[in-house]
C-alpha atoms as a PDB file:
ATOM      1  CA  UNK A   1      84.620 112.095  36.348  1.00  0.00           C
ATOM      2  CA  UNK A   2      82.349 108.889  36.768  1.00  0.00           C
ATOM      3  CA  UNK A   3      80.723 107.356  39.569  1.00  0.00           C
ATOM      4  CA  UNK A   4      83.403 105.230  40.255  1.00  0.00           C
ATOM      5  CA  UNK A   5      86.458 107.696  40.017  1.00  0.00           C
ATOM      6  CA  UNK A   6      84.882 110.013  43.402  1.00  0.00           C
ATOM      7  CA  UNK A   7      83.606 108.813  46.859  1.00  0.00           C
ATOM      8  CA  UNK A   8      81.642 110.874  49.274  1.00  0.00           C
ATOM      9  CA  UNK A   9      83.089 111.921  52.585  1.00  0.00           C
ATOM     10  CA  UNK A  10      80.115 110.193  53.705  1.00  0.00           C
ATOM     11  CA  UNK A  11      81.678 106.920  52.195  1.00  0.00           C
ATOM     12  CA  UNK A  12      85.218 107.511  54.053  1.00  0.00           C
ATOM     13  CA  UNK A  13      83.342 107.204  57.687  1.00  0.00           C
ATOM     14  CA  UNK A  14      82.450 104.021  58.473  1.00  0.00           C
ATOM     15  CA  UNK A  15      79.399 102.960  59.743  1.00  0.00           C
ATOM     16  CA  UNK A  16      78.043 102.584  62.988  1.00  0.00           C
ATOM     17  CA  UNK A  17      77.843  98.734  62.556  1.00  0.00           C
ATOM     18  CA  UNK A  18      81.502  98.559  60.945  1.00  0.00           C
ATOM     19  CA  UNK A  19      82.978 101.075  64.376  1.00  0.00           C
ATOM     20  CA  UNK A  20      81.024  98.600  66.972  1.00  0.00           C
ATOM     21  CA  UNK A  21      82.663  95.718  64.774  1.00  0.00           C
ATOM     22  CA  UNK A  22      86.430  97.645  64.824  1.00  0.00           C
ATOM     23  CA  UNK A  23      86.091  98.052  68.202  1.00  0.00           C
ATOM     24  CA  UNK A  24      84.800  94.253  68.920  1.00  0.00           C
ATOM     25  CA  UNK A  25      87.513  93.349  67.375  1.00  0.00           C
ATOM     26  CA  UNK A  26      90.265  95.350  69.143  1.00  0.00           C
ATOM     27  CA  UNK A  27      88.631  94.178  72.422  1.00  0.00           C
ATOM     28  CA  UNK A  28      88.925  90.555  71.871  1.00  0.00           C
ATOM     29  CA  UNK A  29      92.749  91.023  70.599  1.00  0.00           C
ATOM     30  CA  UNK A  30      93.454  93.004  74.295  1.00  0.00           C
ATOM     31  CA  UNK A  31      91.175  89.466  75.801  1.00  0.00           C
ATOM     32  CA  UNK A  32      93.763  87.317  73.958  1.00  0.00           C
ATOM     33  CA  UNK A  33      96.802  89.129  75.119  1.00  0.00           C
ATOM     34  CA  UNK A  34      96.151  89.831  78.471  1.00  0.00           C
ATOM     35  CA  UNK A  35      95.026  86.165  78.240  1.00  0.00           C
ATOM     36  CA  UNK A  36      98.370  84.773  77.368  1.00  0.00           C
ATOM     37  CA  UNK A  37      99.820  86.537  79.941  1.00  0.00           C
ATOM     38  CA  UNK A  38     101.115  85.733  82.771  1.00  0.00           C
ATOM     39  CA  UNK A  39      98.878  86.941  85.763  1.00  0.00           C
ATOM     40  CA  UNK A  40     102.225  87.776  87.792  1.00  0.00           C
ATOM     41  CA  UNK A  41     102.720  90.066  85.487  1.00  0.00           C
ATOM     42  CA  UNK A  42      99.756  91.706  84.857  1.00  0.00           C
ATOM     43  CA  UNK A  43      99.116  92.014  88.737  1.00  0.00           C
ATOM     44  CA  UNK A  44     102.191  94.043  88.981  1.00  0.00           C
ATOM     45  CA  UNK A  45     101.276  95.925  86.151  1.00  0.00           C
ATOM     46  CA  UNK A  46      97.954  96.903  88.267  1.00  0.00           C
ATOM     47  CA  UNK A  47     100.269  97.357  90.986  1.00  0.00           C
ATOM     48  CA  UNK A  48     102.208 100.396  89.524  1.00  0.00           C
ATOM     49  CA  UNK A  49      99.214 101.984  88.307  1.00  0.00           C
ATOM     50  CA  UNK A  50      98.096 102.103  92.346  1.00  0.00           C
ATOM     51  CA  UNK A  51     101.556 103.799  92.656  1.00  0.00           C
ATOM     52  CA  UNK A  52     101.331 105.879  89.786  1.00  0.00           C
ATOM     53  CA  UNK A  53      97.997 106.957  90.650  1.00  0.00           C
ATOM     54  CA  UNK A  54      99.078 108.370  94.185  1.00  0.00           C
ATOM     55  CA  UNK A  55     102.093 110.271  92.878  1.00  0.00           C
ATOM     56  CA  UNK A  56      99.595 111.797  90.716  1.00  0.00           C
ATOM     57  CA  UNK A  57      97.751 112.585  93.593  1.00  0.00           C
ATOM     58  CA  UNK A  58     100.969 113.618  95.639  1.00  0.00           C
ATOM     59  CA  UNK A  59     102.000 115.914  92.860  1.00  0.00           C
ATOM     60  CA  UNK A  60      98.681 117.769  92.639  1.00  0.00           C
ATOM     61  CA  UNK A  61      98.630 121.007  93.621  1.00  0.00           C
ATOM     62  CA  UNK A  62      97.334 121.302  96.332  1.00  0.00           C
ATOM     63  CA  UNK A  63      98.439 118.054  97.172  1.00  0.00           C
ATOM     64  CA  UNK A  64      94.953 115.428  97.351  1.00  0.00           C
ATOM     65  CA  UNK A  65      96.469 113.355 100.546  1.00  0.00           C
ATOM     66  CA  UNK A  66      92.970 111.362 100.684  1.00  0.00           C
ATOM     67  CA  UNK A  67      93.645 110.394  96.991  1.00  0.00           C
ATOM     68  CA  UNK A  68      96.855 109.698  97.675  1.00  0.00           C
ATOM     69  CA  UNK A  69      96.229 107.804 100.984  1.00  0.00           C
ATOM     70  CA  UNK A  70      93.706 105.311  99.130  1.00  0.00           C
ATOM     71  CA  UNK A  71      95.904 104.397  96.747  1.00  0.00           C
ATOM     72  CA  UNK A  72      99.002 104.009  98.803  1.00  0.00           C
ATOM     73  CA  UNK A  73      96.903 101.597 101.154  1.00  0.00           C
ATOM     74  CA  UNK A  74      95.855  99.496  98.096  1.00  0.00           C
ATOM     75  CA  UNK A  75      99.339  99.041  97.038  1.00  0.00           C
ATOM     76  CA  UNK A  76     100.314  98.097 100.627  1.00  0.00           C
ATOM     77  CA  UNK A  77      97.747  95.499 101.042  1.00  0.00           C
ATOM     78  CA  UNK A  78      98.340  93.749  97.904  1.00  0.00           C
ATOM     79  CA  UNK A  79     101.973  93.779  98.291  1.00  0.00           C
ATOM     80  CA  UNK A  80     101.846  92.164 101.652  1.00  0.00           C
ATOM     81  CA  UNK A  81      99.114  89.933 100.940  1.00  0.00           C
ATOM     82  CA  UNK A  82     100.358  88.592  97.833  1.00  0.00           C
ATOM     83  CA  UNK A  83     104.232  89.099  98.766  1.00  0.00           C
ATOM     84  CA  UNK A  84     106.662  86.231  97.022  1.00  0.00           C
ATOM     85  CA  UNK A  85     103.990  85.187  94.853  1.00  0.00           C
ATOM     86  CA  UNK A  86     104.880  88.511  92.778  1.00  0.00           C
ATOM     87  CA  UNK A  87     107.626  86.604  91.946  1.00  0.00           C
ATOM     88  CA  UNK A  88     111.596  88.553  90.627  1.00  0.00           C
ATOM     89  CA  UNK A  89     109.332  91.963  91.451  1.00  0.00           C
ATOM     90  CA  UNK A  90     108.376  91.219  94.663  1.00  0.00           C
ATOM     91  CA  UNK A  91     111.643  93.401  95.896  1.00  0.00           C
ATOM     92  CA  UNK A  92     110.714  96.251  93.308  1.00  0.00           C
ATOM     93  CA  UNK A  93     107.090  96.371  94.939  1.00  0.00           C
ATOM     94  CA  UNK A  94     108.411  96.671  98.508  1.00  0.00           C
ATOM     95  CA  UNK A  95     110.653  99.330  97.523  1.00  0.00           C
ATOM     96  CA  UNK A  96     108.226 101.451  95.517  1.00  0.00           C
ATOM     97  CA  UNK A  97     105.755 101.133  98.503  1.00  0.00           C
ATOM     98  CA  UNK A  98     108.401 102.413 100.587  1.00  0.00           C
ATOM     99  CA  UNK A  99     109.541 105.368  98.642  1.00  0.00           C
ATOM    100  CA  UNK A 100     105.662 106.476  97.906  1.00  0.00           C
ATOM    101  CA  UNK A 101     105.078 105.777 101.600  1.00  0.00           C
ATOM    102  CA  UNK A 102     108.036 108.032 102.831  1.00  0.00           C
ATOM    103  CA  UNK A 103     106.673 110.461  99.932  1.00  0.00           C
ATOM    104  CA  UNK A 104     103.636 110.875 101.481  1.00  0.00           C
ATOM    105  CA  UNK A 105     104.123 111.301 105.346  1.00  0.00           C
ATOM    106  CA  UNK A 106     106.456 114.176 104.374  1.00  0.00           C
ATOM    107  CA  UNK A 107     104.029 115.590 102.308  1.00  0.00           C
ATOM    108  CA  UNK A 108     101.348 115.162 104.928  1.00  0.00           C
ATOM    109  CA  UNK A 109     103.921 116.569 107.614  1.00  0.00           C
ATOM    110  CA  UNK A 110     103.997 119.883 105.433  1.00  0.00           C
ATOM    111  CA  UNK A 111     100.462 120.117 105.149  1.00  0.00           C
END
C-alpha cells in the first residue's frame, strides 16, 4: 500500500478553519432564503412557533402555566397588532390564538 492508496482518520475530519468555513457558508444560504422571502410569511412562521411553544408548555407535566401564559400573550399581541397585514393567514392566527387561549384557561381552571 503507498502513501497515496490510505488516508488517516485524521485526514477524514476537517479542520477547524474548513468547519467555521462549512458553517459560514450554510449561514449565508439561510441569509439568502429567509431574504427572498416574504416577511408575511416568515412573521407567521414566528407566529406558530409562539403557539407551538405554549402547547409545549401546556402539555408539560405538570403543566408550566407561566410558560405557557408568556407565550400565549406574545401571540395575542402580535396578532392584534399586526392583524390584516398577516395577509390569507390572518384568519388561521385568530383561530389558533383562540383554541390555545381556550386551552389554557381550562388548564389553569384545573390547576
Amino acid at each position: 500500500m503507498t502513501s497515496d492508496d490510505s488516508t488517516s482518520p485524521r485526514d477524514a475530519v476537517p479542520d477547524d478553519a474548513t468547519a467555521l468555513s462549512d458553517a459560514q457558508d450554510a449561514l449565508e444560504a439561510a441569509r439568502q432564503r429567509i431574504a427572498e422571502a416574504p416577511a408575511q410569511v416568515v412573521v407567521v412562521n414566528h407566529l406558530m412557533g409562539f403557539y407551538e411553544l405554549a402547547a409545549i408548555h401546556l402539555s408539560s407535566v405538570p403543566p408550566k402555566l407561566d410558560d405557557a401564559s408568556l407565550a400565549i400573550d406574545a401571540l395575542a399581541a402580535l396578532v392584534e397588532k399586526l392583524g390584516d397585514r398577516l395577509g390569507d393567514d390572518i384568519s388561521t392566527m385568530r383561530d389558533a390564538l383562540s383554541n390555545i387561549q381556550m386551552v389554557y384557561v381550562q388548564m389553569k381552571s384545573k390547576a
